[in-house]
PDB file of N, CA and C in Angstrom:
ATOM      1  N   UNK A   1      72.057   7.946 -18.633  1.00  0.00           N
ATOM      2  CA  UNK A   1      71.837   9.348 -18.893  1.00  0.00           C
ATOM      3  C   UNK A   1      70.460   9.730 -18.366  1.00  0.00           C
ATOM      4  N   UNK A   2      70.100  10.625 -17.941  1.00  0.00           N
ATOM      5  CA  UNK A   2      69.534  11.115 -17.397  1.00  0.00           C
ATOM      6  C   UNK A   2      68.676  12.338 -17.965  1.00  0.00           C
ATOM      7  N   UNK A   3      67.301  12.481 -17.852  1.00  0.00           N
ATOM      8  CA  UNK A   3      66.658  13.885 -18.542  1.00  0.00           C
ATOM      9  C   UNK A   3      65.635  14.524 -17.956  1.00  0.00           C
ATOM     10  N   UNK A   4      65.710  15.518 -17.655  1.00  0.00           N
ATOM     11  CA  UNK A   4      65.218  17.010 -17.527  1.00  0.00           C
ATOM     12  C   UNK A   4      64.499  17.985 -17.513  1.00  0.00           C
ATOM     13  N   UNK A   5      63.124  17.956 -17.457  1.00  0.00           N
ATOM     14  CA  UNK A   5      62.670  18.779 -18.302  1.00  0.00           C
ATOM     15  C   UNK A   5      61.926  20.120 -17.780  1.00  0.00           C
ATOM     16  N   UNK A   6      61.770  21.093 -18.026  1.00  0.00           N
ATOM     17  CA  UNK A   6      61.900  22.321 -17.549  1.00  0.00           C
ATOM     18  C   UNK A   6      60.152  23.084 -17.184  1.00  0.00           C
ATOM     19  N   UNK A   7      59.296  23.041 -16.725  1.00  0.00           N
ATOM     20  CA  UNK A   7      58.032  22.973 -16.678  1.00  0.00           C
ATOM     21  C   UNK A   7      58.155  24.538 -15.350  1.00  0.00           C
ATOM     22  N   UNK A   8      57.092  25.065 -15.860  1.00  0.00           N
ATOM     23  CA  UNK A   8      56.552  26.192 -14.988  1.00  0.00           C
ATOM     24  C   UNK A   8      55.029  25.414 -13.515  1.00  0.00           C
ATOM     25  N   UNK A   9      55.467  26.065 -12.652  1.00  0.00           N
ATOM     26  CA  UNK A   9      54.721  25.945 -11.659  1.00  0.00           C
ATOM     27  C   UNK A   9      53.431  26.521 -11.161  1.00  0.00           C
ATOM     28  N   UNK A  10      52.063  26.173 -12.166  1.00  0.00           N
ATOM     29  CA  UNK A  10      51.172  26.482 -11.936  1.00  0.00           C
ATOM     30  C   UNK A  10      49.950  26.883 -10.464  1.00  0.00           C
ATOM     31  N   UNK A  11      50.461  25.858 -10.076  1.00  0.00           N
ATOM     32  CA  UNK A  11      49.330  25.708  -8.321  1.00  0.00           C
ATOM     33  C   UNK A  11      50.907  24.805  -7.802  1.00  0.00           C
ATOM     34  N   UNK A  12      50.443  25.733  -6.250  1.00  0.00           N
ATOM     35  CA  UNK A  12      51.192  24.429  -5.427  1.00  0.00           C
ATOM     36  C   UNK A  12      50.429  24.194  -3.994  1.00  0.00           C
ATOM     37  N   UNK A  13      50.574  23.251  -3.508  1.00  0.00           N
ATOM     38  CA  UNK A  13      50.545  22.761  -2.409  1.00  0.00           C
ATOM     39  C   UNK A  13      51.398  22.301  -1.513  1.00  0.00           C
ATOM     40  N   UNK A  14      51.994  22.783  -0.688  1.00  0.00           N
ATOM     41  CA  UNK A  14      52.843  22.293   0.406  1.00  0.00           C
ATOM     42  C   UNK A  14      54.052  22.258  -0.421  1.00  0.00           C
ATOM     43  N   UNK A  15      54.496  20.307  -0.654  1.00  0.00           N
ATOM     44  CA  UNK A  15      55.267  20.001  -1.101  1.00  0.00           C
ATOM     45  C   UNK A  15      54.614  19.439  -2.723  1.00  0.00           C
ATOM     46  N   UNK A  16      53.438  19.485  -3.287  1.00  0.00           N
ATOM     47  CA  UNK A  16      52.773  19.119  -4.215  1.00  0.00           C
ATOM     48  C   UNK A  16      52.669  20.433  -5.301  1.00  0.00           C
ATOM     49  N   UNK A  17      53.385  20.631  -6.129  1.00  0.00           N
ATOM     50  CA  UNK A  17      53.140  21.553  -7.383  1.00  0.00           C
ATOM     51  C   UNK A  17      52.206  20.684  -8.375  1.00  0.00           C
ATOM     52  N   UNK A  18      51.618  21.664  -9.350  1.00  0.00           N
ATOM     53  CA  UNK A  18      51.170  21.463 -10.361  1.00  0.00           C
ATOM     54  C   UNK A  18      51.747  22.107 -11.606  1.00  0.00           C
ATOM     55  N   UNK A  19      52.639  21.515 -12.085  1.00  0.00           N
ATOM     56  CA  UNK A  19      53.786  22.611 -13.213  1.00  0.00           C
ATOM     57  C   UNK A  19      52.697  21.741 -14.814  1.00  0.00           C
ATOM     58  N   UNK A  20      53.417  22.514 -15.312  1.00  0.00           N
ATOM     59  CA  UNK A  20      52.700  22.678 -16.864  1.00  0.00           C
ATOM     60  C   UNK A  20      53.965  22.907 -18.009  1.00  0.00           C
ATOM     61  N   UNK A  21      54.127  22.492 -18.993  1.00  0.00           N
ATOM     62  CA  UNK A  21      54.846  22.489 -19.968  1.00  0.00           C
ATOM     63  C   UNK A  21      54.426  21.865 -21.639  1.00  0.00           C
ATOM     64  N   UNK A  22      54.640  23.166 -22.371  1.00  0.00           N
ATOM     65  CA  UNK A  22      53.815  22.829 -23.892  1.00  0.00           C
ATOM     66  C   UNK A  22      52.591  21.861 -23.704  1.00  0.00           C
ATOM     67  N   UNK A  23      52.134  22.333 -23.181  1.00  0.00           N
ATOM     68  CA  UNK A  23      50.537  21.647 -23.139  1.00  0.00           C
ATOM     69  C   UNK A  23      50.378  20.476 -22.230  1.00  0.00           C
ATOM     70  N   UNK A  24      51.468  20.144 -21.677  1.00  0.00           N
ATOM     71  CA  UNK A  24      51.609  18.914 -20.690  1.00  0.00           C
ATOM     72  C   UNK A  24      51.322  19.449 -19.144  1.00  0.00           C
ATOM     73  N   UNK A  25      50.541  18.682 -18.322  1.00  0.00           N
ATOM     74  CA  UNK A  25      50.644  19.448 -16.569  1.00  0.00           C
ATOM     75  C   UNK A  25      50.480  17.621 -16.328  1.00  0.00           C
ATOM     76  N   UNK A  26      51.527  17.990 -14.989  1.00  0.00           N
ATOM     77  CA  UNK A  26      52.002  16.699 -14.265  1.00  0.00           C
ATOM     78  C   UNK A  26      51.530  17.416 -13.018  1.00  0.00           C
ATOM     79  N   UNK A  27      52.214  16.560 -11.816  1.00  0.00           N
ATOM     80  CA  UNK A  27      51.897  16.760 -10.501  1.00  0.00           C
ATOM     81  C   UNK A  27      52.991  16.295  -9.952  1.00  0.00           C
ATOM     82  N   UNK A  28      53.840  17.364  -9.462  1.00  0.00           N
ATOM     83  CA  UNK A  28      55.436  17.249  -9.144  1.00  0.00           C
ATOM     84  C   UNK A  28      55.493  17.607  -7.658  1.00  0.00           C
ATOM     85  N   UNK A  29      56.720  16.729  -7.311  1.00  0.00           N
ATOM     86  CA  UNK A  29      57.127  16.588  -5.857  1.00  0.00           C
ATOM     87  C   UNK A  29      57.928  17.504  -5.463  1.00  0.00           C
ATOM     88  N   UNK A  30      57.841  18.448  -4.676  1.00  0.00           N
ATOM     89  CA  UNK A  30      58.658  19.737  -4.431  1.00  0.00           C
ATOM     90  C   UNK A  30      59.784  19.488  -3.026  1.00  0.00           C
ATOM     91  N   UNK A  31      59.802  18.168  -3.110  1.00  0.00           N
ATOM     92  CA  UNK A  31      60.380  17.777  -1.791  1.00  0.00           C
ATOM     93  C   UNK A  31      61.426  17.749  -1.309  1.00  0.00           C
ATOM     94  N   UNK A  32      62.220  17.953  -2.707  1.00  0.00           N
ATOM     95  CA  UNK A  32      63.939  17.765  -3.376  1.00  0.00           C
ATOM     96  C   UNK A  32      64.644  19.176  -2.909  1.00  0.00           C
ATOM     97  N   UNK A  33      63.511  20.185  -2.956  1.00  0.00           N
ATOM     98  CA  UNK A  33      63.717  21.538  -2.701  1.00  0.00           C
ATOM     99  C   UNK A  33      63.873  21.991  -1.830  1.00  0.00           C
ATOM    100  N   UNK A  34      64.630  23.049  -1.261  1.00  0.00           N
ATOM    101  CA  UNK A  34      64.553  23.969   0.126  1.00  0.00           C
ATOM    102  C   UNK A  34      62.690  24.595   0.719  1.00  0.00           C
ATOM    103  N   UNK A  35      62.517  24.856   1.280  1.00  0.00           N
ATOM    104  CA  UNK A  35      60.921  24.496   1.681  1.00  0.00           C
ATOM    105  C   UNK A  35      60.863  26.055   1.284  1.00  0.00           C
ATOM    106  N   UNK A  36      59.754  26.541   0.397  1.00  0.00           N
ATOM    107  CA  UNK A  36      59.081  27.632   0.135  1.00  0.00           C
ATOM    108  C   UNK A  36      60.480  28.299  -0.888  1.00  0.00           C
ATOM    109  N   UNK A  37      60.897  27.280  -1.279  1.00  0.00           N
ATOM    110  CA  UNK A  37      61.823  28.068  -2.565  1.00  0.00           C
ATOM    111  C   UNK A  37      61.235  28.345  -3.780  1.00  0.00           C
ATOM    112  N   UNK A  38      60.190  27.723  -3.810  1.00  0.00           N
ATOM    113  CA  UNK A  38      59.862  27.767  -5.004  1.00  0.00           C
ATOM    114  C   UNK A  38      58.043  28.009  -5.021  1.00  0.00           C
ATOM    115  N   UNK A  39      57.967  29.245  -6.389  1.00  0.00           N
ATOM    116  CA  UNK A  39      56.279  29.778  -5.594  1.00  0.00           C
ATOM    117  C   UNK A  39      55.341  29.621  -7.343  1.00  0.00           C
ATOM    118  N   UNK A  40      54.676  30.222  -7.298  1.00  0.00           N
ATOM    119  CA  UNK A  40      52.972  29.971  -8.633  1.00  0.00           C
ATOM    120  C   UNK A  40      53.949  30.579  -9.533  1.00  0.00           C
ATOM    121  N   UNK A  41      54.486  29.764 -10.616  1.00  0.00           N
ATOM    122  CA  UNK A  41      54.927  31.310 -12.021  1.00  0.00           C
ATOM    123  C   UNK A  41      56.499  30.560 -11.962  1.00  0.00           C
ATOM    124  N   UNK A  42      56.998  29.968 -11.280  1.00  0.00           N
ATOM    125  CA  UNK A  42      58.468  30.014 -11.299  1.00  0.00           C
ATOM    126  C   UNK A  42      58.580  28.284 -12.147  1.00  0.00           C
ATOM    127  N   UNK A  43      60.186  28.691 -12.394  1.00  0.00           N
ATOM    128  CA  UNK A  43      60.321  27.190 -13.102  1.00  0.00           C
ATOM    129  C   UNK A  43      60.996  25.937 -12.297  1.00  0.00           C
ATOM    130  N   UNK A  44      60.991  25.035 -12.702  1.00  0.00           N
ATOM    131  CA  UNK A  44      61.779  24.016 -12.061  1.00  0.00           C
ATOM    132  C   UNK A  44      62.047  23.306 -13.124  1.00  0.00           C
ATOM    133  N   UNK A  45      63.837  22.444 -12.980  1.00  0.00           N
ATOM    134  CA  UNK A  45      63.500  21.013 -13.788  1.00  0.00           C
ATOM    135  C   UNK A  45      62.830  19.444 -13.234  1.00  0.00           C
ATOM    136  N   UNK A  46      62.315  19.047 -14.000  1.00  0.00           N
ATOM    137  CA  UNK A  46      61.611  17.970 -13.677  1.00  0.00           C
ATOM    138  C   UNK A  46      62.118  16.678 -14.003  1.00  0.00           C
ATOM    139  N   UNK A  47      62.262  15.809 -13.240  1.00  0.00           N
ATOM    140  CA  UNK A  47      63.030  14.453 -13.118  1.00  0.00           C
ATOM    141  C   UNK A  47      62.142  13.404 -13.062  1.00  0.00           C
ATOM    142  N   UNK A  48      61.515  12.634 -13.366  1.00  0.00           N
ATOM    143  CA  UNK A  48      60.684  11.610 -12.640  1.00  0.00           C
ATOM    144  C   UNK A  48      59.976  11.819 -11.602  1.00  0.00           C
ATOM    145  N   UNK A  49      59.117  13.034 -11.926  1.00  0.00           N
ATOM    146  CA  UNK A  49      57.934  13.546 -10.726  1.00  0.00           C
ATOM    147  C   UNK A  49      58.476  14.201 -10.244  1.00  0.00           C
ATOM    148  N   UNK A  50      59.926  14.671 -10.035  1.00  0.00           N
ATOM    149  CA  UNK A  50      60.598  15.241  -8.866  1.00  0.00           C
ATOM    150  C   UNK A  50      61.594  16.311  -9.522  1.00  0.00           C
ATOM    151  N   UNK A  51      61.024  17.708  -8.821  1.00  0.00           N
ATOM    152  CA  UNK A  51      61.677  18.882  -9.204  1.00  0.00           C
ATOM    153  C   UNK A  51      62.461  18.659  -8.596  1.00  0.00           C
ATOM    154  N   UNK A  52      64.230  18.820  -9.404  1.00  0.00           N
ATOM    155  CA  UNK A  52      65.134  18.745  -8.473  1.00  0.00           C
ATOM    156  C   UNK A  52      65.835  19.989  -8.886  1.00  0.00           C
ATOM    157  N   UNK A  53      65.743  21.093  -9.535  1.00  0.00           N
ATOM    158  CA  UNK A  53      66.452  22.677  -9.827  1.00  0.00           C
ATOM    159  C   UNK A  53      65.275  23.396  -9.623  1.00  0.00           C
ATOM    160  N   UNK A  54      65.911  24.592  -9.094  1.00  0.00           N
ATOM    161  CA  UNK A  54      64.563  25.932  -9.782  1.00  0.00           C
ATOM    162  C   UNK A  54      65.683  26.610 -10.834  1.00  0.00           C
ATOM    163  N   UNK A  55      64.764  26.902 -11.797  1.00  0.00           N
ATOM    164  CA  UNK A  55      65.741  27.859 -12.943  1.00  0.00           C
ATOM    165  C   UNK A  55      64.755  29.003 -13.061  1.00  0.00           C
ATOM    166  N   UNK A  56      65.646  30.187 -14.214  1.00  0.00           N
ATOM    167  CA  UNK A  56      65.240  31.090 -14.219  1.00  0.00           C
ATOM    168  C   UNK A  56      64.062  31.009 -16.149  1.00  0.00           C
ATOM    169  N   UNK A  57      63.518  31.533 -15.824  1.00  0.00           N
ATOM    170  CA  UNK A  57      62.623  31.405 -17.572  1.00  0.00           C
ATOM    171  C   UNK A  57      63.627  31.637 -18.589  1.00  0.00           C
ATOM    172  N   UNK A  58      64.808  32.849 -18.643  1.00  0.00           N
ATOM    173  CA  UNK A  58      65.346  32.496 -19.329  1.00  0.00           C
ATOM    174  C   UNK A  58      66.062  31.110 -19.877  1.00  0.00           C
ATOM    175  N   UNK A  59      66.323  30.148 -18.802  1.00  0.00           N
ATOM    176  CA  UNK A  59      67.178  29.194 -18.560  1.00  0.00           C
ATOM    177  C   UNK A  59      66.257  28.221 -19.251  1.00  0.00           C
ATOM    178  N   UNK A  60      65.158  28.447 -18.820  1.00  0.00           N
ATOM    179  CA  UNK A  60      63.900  27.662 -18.848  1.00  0.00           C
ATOM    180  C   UNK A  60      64.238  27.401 -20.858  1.00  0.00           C
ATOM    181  N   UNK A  61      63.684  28.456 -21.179  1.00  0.00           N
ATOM    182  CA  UNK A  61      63.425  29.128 -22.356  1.00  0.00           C
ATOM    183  C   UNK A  61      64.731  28.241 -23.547  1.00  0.00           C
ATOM    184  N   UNK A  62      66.316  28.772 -22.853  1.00  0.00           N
ATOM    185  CA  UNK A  62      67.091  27.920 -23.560  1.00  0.00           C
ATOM    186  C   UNK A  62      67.313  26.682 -23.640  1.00  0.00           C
ATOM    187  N   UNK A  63      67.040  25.942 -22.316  1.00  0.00           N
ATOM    188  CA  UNK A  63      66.317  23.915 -22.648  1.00  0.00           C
ATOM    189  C   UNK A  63      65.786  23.812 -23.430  1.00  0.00           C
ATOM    190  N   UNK A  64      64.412  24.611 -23.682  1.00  0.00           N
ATOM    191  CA  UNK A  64      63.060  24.234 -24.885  1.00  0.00           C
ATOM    192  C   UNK A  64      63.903  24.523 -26.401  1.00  0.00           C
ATOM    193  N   UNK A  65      64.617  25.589 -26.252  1.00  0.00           N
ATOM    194  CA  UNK A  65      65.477  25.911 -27.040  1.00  0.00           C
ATOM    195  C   UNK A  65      66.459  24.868 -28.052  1.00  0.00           C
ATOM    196  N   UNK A  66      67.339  24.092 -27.253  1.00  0.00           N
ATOM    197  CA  UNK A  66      68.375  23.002 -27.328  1.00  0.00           C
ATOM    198  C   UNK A  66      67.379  21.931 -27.253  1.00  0.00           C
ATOM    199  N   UNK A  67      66.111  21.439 -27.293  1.00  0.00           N
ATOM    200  CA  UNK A  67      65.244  20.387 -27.427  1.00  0.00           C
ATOM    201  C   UNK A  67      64.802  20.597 -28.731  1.00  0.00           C
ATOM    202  N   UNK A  68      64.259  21.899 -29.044  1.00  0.00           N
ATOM    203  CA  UNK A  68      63.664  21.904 -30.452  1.00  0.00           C
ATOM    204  C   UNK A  68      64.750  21.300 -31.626  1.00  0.00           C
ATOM    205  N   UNK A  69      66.156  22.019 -31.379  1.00  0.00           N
ATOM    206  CA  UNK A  69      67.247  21.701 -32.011  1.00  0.00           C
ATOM    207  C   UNK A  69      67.768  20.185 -32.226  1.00  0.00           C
ATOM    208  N   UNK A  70      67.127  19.412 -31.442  1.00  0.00           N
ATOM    209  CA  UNK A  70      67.727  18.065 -30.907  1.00  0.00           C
ATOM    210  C   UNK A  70      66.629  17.247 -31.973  1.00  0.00           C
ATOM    211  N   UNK A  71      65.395  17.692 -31.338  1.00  0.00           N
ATOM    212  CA  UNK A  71      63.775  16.931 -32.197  1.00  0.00           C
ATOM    213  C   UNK A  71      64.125  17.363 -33.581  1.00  0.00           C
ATOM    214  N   UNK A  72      64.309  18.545 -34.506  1.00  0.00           N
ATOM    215  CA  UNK A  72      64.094  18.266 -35.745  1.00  0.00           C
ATOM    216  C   UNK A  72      65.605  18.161 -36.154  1.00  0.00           C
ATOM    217  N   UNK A  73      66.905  18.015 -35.935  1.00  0.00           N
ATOM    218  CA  UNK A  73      67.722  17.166 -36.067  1.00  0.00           C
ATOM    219  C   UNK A  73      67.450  15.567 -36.408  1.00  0.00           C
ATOM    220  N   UNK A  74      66.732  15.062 -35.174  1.00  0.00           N
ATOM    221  CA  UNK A  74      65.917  13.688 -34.913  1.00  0.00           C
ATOM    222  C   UNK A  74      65.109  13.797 -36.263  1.00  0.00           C
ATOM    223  N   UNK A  75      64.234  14.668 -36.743  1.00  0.00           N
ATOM    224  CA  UNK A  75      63.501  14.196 -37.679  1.00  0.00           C
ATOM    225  C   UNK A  75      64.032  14.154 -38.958  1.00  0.00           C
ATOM    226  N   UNK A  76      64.741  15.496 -39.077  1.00  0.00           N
ATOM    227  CA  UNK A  76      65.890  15.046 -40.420  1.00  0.00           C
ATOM    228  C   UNK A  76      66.329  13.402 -40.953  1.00  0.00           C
ATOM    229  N   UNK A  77      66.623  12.719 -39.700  1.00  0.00           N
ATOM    230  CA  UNK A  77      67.179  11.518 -39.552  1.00  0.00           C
ATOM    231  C   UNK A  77      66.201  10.399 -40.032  1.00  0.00           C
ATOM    232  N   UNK A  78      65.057  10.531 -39.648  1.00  0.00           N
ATOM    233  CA  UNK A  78      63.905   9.968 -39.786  1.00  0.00           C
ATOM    234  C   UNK A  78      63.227   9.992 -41.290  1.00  0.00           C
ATOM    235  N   UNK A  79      64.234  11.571 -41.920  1.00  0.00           N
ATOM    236  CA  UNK A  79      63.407  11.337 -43.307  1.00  0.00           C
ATOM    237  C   UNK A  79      63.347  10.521 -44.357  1.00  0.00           C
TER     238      UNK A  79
END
């Protein structure tokens, strides 16, 4: 299985973004992508360094969404 995660695109360079998510910024490979598909402000999902979707914020928005749901499920479990 495989996971996902949905990060906004702060700075980019070429094929080098700088995306950001809940307080996290990585340094993602835009290489997966059609060239100049993706610009400062927009989202992508993130794979192992490697944006492989652009989504829309809403889209964005409902991942973080179905994660929150998933984590305190998870913690219920934990209690």
């Amino acid at each position: 299985m495989c996971l996902a995660i949905p990060m906004r695109v702060v700075k980019r360079d070429k094929f080098i973004a700088r995306c950001e998510a809940r307080g996290v910024s990585r340094e993602v490979s835009l290489f997966l992508l059609p060239e100049d598909s993706v610009a400062v402000g927009d989202y992508v999902l993130v794979h192992v360094g490697y944006a492989i979707q652009a989504l829309s914020k809403p889209e964005a928005d409902a991942s973080w969404e179905l994660f929150d749901i998933i984590t305190a499920d998870q913690d219920g479990l934990n209690a």
